[in-house]
Protein backbone atom coordinates (compact mmCIF):
# COMPACT_ATOMS: atom_id res chain seq x y z
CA UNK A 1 -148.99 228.05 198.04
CA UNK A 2 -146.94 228.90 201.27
CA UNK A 3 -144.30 230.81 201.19
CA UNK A 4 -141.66 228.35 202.63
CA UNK A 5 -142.82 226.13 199.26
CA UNK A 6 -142.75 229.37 196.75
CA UNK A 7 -139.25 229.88 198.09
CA UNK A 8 -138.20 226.23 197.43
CA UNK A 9 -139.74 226.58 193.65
CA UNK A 10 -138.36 229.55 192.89
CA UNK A 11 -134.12 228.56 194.10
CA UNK A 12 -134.28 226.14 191.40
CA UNK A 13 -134.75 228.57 188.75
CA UNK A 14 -131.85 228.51 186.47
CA UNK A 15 -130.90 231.87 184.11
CA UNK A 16 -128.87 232.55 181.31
CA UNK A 17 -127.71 235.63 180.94
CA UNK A 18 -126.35 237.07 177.81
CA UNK A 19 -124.07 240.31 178.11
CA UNK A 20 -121.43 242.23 176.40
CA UNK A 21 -117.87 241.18 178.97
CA UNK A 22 -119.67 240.48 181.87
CA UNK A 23 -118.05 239.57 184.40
CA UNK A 24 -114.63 240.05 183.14
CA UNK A 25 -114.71 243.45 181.63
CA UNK A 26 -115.81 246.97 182.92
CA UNK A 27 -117.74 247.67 179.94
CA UNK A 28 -121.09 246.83 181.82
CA UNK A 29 -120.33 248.17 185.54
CA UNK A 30 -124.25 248.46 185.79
CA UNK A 31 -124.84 245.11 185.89
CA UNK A 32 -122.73 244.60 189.23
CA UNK A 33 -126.02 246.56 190.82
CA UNK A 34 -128.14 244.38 189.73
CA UNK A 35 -126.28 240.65 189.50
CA UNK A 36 -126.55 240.16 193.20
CA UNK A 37 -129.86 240.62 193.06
CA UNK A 38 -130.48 237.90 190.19
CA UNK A 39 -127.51 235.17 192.41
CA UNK A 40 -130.25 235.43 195.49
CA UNK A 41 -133.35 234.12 193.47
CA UNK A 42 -131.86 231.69 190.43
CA UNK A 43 -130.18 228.34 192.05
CA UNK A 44 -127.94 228.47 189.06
CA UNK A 45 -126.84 230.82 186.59
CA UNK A 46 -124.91 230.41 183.10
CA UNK A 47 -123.44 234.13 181.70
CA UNK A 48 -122.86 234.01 178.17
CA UNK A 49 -120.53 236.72 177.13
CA UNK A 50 -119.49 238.11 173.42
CA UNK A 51 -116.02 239.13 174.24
CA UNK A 52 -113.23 238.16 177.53
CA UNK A 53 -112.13 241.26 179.11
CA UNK A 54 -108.88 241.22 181.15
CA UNK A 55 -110.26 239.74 185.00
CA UNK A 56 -111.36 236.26 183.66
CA UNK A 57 -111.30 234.89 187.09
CA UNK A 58 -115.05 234.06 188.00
CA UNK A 59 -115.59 234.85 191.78
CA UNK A 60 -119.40 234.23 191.54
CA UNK A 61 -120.47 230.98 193.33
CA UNK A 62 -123.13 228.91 191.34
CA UNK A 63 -122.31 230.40 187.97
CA UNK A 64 -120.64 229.34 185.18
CA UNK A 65 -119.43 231.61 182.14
CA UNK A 66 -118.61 231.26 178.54
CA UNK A 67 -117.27 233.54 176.24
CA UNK A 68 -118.27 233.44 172.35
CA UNK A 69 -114.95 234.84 170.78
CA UNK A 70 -113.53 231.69 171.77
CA UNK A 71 -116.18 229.61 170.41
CA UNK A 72 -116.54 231.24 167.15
CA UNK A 73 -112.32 231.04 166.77
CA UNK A 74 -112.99 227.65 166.16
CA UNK A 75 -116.45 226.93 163.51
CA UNK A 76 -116.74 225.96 160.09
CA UNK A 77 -118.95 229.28 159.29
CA UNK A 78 -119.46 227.60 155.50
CA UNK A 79 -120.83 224.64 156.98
CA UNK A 80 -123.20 226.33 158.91
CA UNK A 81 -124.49 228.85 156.16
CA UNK A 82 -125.66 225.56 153.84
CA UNK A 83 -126.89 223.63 157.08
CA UNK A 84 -129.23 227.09 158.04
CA UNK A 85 -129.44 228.36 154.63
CA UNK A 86 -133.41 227.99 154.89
CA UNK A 87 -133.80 229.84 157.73
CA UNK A 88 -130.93 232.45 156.82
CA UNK A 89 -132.90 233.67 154.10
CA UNK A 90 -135.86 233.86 155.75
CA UNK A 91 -134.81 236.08 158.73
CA UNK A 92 -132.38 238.07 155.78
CA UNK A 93 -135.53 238.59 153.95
CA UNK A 94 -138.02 239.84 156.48
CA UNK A 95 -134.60 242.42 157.63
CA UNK A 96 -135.00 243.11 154.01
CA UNK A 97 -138.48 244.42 153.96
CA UNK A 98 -138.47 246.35 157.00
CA UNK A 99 -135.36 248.36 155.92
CA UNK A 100 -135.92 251.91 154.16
CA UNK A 101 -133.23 251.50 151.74
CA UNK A 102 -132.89 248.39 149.94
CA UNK A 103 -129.89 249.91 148.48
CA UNK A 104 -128.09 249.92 151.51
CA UNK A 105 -129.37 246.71 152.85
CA UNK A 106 -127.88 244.75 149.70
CA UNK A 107 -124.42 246.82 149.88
CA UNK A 108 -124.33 245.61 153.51
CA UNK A 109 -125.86 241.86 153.23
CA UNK A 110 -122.49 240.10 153.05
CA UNK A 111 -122.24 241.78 156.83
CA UNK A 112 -125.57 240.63 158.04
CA UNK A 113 -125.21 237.11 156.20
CA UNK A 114 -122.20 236.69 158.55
CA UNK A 115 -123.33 238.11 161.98
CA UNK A 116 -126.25 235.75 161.40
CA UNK A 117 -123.54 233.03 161.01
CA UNK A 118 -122.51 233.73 164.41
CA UNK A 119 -125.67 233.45 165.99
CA UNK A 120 -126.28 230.07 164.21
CA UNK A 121 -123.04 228.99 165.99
CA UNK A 122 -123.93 230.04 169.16
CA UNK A 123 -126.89 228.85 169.07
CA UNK A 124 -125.74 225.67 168.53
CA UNK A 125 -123.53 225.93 171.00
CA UNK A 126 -125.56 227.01 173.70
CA UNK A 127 -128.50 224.28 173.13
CA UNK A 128 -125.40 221.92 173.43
CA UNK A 129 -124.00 222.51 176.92
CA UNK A 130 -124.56 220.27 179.60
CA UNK A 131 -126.45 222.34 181.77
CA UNK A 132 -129.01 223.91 178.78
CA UNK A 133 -132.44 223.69 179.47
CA UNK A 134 -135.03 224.54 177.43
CA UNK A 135 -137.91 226.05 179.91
CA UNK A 136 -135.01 227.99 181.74
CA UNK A 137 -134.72 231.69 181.90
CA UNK A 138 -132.96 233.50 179.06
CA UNK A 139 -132.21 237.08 179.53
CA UNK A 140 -129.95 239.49 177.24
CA UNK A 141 -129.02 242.71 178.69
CA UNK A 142 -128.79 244.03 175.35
CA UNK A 143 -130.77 243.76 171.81
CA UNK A 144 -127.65 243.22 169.73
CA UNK A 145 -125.95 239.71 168.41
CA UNK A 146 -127.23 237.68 171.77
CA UNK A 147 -131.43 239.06 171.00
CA UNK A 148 -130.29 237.67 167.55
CA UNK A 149 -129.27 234.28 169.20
CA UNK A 150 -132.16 233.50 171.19
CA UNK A 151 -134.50 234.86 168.79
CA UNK A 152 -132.96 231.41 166.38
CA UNK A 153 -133.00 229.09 169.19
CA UNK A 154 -137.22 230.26 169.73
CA UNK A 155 -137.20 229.67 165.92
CA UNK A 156 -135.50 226.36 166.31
CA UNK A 157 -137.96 225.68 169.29
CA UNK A 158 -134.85 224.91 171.25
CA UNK A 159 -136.61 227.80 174.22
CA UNK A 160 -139.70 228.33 175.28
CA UNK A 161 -139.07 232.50 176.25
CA UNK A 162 -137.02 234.93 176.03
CA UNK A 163 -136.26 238.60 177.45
CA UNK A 164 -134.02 241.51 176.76
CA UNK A 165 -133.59 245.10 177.65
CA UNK A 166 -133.53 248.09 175.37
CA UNK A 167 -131.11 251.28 176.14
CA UNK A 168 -130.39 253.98 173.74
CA UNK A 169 -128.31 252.69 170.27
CA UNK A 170 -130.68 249.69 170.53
CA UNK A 171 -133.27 251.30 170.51
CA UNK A 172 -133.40 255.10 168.95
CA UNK A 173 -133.80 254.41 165.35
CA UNK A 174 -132.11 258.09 164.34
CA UNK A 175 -129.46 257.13 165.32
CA UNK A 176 -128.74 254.89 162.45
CA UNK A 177 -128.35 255.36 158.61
CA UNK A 178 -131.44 255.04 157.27
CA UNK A 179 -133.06 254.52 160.33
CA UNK A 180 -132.29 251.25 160.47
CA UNK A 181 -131.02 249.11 163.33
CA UNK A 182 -130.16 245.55 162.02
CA UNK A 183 -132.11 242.38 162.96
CA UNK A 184 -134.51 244.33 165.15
CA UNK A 185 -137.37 242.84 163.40
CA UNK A 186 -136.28 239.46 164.32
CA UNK A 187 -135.36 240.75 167.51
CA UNK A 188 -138.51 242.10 168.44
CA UNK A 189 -140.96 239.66 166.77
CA UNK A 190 -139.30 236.47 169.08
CA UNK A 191 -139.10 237.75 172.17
CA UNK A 192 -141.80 237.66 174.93
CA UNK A 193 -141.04 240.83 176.77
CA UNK A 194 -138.76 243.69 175.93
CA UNK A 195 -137.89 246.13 178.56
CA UNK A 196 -136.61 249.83 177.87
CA UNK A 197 -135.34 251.52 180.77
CA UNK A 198 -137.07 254.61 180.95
CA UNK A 199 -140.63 256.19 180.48
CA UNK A 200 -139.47 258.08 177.19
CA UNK A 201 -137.99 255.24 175.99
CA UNK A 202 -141.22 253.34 176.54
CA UNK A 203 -143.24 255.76 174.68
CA UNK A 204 -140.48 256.21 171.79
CA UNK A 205 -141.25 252.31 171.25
CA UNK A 206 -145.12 252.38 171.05
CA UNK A 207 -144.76 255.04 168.87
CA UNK A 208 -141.88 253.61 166.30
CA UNK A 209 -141.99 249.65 166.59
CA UNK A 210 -145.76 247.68 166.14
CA UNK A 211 -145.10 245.29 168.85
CA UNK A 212 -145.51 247.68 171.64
CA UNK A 213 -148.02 244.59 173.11
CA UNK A 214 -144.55 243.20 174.59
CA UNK A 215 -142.90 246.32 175.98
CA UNK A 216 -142.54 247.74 179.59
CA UNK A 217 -140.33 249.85 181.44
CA UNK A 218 -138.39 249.30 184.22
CA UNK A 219 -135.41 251.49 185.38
CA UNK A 220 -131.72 250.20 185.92
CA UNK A 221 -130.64 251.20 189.39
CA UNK A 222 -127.57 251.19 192.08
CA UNK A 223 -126.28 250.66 195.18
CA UNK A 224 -126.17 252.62 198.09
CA UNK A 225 -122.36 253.36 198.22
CA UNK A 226 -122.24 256.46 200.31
CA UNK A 227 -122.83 260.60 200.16
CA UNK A 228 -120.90 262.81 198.40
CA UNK A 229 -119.34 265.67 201.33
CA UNK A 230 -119.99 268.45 202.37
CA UNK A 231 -118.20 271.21 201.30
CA UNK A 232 -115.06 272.08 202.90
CA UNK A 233 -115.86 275.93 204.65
CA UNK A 234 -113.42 278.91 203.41
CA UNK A 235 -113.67 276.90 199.54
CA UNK A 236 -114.85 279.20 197.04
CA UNK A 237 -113.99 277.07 194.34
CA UNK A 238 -117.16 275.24 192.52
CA UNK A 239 -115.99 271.50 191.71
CA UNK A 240 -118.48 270.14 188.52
CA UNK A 241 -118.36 266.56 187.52
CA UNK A 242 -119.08 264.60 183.77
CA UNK A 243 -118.83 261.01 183.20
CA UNK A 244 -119.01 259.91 179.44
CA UNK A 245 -117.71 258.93 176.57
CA UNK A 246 -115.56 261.36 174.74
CA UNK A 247 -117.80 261.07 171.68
CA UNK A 248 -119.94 263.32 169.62
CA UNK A 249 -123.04 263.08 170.95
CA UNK A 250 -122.51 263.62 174.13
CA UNK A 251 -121.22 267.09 173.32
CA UNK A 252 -118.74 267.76 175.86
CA UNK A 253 -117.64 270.95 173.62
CA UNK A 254 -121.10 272.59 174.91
CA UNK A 255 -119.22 272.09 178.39
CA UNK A 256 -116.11 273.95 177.28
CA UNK A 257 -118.18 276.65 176.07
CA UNK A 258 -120.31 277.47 179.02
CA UNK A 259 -117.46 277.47 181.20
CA UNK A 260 -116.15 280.09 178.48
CA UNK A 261 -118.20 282.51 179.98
CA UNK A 262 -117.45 281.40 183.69
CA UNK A 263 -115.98 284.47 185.88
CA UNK A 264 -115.30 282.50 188.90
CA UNK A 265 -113.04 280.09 189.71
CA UNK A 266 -114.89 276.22 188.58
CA UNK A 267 -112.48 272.67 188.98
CA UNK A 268 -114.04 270.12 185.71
CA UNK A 269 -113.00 266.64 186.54
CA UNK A 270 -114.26 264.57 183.43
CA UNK A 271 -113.90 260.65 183.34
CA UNK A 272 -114.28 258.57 180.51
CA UNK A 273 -112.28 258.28 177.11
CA UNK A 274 -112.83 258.75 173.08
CA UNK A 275 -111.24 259.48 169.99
CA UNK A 276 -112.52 263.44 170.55
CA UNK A 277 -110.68 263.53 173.67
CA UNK A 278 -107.51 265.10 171.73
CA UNK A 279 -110.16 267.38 170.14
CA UNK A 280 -111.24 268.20 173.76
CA UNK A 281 -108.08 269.24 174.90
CA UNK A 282 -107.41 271.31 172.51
CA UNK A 283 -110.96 273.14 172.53
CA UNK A 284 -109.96 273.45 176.48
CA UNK A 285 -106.78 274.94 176.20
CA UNK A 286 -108.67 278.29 175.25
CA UNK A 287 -110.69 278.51 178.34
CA UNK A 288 -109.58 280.86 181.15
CA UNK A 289 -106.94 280.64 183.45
CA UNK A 290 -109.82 280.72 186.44
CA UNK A 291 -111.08 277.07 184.60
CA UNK A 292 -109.10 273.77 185.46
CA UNK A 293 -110.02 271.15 183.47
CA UNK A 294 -108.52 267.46 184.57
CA UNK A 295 -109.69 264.93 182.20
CA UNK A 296 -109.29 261.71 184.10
CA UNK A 297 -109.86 259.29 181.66
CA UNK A 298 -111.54 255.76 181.87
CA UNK A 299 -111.31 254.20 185.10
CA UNK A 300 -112.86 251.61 187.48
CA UNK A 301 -116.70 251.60 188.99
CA UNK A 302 -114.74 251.65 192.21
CA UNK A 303 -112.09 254.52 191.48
CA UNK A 304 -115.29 256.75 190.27
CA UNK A 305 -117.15 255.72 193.93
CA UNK A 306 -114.06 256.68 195.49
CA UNK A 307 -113.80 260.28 193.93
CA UNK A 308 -117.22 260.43 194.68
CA UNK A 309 -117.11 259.90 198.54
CA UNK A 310 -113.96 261.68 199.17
CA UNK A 311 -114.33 265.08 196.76
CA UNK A 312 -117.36 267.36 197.61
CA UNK A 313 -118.86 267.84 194.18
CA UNK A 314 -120.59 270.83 193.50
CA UNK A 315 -122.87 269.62 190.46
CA UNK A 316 -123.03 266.36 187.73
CA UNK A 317 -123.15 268.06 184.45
CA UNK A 318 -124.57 266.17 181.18
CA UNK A 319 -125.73 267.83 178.09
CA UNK A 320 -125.83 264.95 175.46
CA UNK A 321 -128.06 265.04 172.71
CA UNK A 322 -129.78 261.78 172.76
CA UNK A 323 -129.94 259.09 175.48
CA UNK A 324 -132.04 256.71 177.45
CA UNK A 325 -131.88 256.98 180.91
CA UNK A 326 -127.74 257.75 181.93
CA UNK A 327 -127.07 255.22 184.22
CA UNK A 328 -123.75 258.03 185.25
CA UNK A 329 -126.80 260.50 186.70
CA UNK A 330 -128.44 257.83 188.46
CA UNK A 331 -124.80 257.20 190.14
CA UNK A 332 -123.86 260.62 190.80
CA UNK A 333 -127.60 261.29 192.06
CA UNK A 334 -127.30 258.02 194.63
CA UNK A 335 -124.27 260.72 196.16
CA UNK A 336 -127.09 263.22 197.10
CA UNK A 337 -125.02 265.19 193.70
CA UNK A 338 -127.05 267.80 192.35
CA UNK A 339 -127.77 267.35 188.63
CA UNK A 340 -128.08 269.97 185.61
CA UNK A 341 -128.44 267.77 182.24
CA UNK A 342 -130.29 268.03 179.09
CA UNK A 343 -133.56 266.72 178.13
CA UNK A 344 -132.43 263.67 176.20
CA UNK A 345 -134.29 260.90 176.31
CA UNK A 346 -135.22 260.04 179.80
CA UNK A 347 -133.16 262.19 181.61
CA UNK A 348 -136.47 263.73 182.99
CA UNK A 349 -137.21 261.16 185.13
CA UNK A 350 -134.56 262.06 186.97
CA UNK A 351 -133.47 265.16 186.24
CA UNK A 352 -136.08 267.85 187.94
CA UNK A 353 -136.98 270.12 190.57
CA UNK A 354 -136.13 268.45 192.78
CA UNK A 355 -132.76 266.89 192.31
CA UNK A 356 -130.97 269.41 189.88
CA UNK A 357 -131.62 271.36 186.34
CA UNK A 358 -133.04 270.47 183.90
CA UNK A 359 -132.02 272.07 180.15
CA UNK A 360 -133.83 272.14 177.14
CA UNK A 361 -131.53 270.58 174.09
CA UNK A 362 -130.86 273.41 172.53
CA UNK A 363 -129.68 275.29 175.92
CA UNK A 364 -128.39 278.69 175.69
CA UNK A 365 -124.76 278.74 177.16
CA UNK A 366 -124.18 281.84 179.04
CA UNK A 367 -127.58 281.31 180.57
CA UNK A 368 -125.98 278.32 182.44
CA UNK A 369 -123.17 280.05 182.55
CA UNK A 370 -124.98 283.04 184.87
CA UNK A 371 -125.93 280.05 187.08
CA UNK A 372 -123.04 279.20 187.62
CA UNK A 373 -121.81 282.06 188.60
CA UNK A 374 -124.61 283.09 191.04
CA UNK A 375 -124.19 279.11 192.18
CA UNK A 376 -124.13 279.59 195.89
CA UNK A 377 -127.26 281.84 195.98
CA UNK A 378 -129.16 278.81 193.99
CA UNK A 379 -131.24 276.14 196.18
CA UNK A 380 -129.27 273.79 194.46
CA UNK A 381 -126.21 274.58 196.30
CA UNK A 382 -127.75 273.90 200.07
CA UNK A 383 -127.24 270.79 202.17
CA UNK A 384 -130.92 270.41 202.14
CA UNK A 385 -131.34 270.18 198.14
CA UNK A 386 -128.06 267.52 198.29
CA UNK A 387 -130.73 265.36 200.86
CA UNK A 388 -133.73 265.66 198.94
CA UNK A 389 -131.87 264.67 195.86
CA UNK A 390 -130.35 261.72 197.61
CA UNK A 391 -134.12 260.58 198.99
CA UNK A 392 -135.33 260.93 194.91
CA UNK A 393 -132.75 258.41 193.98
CA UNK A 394 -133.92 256.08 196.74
CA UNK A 395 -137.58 256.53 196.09
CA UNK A 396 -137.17 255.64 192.16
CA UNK A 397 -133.80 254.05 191.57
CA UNK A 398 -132.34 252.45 194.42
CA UNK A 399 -131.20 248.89 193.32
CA UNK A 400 -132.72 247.35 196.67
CA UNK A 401 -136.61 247.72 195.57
CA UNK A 402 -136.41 247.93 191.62
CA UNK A 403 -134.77 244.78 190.85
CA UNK A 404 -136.16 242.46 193.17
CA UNK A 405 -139.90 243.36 191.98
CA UNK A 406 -137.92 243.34 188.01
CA UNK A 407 -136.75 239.86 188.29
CA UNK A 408 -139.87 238.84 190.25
CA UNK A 409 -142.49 240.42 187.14
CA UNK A 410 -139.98 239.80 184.36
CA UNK A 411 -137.75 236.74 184.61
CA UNK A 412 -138.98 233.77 187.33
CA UNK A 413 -141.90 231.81 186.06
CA UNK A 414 -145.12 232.39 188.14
């Protein structure tokens, strides 16, 4: 086949894509790396979003969007529990048996019986539009309700495949009571391919889940959006950076405590939100007058870029205990931003010699502490460490080269 005729097979692709508020919420600012990449090879593509953020304006040409809130507003949910029931208690029974505690299965069925509901409904509704098609491309970002969606329209035999990705609360069964994360089974035993997005995470499912057969990895990745400068001469201060959640297990406290034992004079700009922030604040309010803490709270993809290209940044800090891959360290590292972050997950695979330090889980404070104190006598600190980190990123994550050969491997039919 030439190429002129692969091309011409290939543009009349059509995808749906299943997210969380895609395009009209922040919650996903990922995906704007990679969404340009998937308008270029699918001739058409229908989003299918849970919730309606607050930009609901669509500015992508050949796509179309729905959002489910507004569908499920407005369905019998009775009716469809007696017109599924069959199938309801099969897929409730298999969750059933794969659960650890049938205890806390039955105290939560009501729950499951009516997120399954939901995915009745919108499957339904999806097999219904105008422009469904059954040998099209379906593709969730996530393995939550939509995984559960797709995995009854295979049932139904309303699709022929289906794909999804895998992150960190999808995935990492400790992180859920009793180990158990709902309607994986299903999930899992529907879809074709399931993609995790980093090398741990990879071997975390062959080791936990017995369909490893359908699993790969492939690594989320960004833009080229600029380098983070240099520093200004005659500034002693050191400038460190976190981006997160303000939530437990990201364990921004372990921050507040190295910088505890911080003699020098360190500016901690952290962006993101969470009910701990208050909790934060006050932990912070006992640090030394020589540490300035400005929590910045959530803002835009573009206001963090911004920061980024106009404030020299001494280092990204991170010292969560579990993750998959932080999409926030592949964005600071795409700055040429040195890195020091925990071994969570598959931080490791970016997170080394050569682009910052990495920190065993259990870390010992004042030990990071000393380095950043002795901070400008560290390689890390050099122009020439900021490069090499920046020429890592582009090597391994640079949006350009991994999701063209993703969506050529994963999603277009060959």
């Amino acid at each position: 086949m030439n190429v002129n005729t692969d091309l011409k097979l290939r543009q009349h692709q059509k995808l749906f894509f299943f997210t969380i508020g895609f395009p009209s919420s922040e919650s996903e600012p990922f995906i704007k790396h990679e969404f340009p990449y998937l308008l270029q090879e699918f001739d058409e593509i229908i989003i299918i979003a849970s919730i309606k953020g607050k930009n609901i304006q669509n500015t992508y040409q050949k796509t179309t969007v729905y959002y489910l809130e507004d569908i499920l507003a407005k369905k019998n949910k009775f009716l469809f529990f007696i017109t599924n029931f069959k199938h309801i208690l099969q897929i409730l029974y298999s969750e059933f048996k794969r659960c650890n505690s049938k205890l806390y299965f039955l105290k939560k069925i009501r729950y499951y019986n009516s997120l399954l509901i939901n995915s009745f409904i919108c499957a339904e509704f999806i097999s219904k539009l105008n422009n469904f098609e059954a040998d099209a491309c379906f593709y969730s970002y996530w393995m939550n309700n939509h995984a559960l969606t797709l995995s009854i329209l295979k049932l139904q035999n309303k699709i022929s495949r289906f794909v999804f990705r895998v992150h960190g609360y999808d995935l990492i069964l400790e992180r859920w009571p009793h180990k158990y994360i709902v309607f994986q089974t299903t999930c899992h035993h529907f879809a074709d391919r399931i993609f995790t997005v980093s090398q741990k995470s990879l071997e975390y499912f062959k080791n936990n889940y017995s369909h490893d057969f359908k699993v790969a990895s492939n690594y989320l990745a960004s833009e080229d959006y600029g380098i983070n400068p240099p520093k200004p001469i005659n500034d002693y201060k050191l400038t460190i950076v976190s981006c997160s959640n303000i939530i437990p297990l990201k364990r921004l406290h372990l921050i507040i405590e190295i910088l505890s034992h911080v003699k020098r004079e360190v500016n901690w700009f952290h962006f993101g939100d969470g009910y701990l922030k208050d909790d934060i604040e006050k932990r912070a309010k006992n640090l030394p007058k020589n540490i300035q803490l400005n929590l910045k709270g959530h803002v835009s993809q573009n206001e963090l870029f911004h920061f980024y290209n106009n404030h020299h940044i001494s280092l990204f800090i991170n010292v969560s205990d579990s993750e998959g891959l932080p999409f926030t360290i592949i964005e600071a590292a795409s700055f040429g931003i040195p890195i020091i972050a925990t071994a969570a997950g598959g931080t490791c695979e970016i997170v080394n010699n050569e682009t910052g330090l990495l920190l065993d889980i259990n870390f010992n404070t004042s030990t990071v502490a000393n380095f950043l104190n002795d901070f400008e006598n560290q390689v890390h600190s050099t122009n020439e460490f900021r490069k090499g980190v920046k020429l890592f990123w582009k090597k391994n994550f640079y949006a350009g080269i991994t999701y063209p050969n993703f969506i050529k491997t994963a999603l277009l039919k060959q």
